[in-house]
Protein backbone atom coordinates (compact mmCIF):
# COMPACT_ATOMS: atom_id res chain seq x y z
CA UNK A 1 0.00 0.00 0.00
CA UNK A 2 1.85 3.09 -1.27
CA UNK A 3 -0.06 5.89 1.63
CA UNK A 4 2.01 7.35 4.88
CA UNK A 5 1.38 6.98 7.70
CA UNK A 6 0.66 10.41 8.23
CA UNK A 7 -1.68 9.78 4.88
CA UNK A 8 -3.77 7.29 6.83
CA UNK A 9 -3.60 9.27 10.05
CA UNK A 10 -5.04 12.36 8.02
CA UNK A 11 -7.76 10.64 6.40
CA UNK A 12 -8.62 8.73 9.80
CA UNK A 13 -9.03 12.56 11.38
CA UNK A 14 -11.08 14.18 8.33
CA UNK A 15 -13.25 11.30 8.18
CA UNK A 16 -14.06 11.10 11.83
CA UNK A 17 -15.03 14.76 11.30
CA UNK A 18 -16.72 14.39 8.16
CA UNK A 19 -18.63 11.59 8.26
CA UNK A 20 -21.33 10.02 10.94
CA UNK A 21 -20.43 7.01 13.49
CA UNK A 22 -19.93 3.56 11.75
CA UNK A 23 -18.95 4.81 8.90
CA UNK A 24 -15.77 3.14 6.80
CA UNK A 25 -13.30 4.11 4.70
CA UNK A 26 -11.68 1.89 2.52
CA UNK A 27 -8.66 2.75 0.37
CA UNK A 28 -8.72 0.88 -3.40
CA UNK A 29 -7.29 1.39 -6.97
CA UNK A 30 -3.47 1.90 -7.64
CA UNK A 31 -2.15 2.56 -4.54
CA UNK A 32 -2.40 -0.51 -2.84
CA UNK A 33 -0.09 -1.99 -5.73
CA UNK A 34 3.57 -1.40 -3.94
CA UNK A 35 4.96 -2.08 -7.57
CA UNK A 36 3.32 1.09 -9.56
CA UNK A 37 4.08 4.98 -8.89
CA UNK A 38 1.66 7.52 -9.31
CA UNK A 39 -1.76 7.76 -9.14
CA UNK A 40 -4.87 9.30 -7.44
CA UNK A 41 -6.04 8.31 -3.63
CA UNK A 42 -8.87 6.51 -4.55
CA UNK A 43 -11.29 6.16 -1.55
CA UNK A 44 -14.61 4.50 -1.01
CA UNK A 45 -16.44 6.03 2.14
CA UNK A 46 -19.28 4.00 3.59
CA UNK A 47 -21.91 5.56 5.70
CA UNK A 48 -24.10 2.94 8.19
CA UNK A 49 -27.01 4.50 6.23
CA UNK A 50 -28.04 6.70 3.19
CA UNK A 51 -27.28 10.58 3.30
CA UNK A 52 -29.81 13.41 1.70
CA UNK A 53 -28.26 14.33 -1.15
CA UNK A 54 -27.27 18.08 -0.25
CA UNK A 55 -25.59 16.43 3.03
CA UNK A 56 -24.02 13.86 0.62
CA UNK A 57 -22.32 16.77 -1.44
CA UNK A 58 -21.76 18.54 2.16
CA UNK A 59 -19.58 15.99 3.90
CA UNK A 60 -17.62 14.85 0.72
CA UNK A 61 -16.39 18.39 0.29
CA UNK A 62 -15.92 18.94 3.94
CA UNK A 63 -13.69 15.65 3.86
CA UNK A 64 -11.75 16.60 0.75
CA UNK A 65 -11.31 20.03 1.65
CA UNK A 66 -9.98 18.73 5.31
CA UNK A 67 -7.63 16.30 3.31
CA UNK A 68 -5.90 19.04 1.23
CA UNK A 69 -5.07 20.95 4.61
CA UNK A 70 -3.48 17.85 6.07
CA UNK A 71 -1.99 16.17 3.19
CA UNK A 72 -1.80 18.73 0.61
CA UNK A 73 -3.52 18.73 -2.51
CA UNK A 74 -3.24 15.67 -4.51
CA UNK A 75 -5.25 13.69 -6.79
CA UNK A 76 -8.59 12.18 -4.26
CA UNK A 77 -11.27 10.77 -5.42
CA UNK A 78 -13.75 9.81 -3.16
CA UNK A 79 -17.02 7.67 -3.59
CA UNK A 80 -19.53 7.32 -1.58
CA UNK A 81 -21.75 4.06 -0.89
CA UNK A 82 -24.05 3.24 2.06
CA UNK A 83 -22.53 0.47 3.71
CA UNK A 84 -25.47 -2.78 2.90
CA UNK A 85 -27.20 -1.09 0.18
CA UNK A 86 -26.69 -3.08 -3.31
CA UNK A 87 -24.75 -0.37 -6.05
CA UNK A 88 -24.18 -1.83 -9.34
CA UNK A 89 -21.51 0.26 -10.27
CA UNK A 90 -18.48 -1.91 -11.46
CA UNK A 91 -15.95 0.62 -9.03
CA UNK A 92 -18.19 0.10 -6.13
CA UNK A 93 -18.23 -3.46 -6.32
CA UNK A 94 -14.75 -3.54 -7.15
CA UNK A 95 -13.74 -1.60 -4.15
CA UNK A 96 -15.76 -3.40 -2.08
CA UNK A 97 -14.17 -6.57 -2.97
CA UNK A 98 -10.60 -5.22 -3.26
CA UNK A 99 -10.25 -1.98 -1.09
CA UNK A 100 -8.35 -2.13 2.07
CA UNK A 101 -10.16 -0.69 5.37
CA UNK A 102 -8.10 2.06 6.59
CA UNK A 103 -11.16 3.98 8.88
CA UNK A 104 -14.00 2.65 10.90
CA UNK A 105 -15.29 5.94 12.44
CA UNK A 106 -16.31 5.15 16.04
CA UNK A 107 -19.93 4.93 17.33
């Protein structure tokens, strides 16, 4: 897995204020192959249920904006997925399957 430790630590902190208890974070794509450089933070966030839309948009820009103040700004993409709720997309799934759990925000 090609993140810091101060990378996880900083996406622990803004997710823990961004997003409600139980929720997960799960880091997927490129960087959990040691072997390739580059690439974007690609993280799936999973709330315990589904968000209003408008508080959707809210916390994922509260929880990027936090990142760039910790990390610096870099390449994030973020999706978001309520955690037991089916989603057909082939990059949900695939993180799902794949993505390593960095966060579990306390109850």
């Amino acid at each position: 897995m090609r993140l810091s430790q101060d990378e996880i630590s900083a996406i622990a902190l803004a997710g823990r204020a961004s997003f409600p208890p139980r929720s997960t974070i799960r880091l997927f794509g490129s960087r959990l192959d040691d072997t390739r450089r580059g690439g974007d933070i690609d993280l799936l966030v999973e709330p315990p249920e589904p968000l209003a839309p408008a508080d959707l948009v809210e916390r994922r820009a509260r929880f990027i904006a936090s990142l760039y103040r910790l990390i610096g700004e870099q390449r994030i993409d973020v999706l978001i997925a309520p955690a037991d709720v089916p989603d057909e997309r082939p990059v949900v799934e695939a993180a799902r399957r794949d993505g390593r759990l960095l966060v579990a925000v306390p109850p």
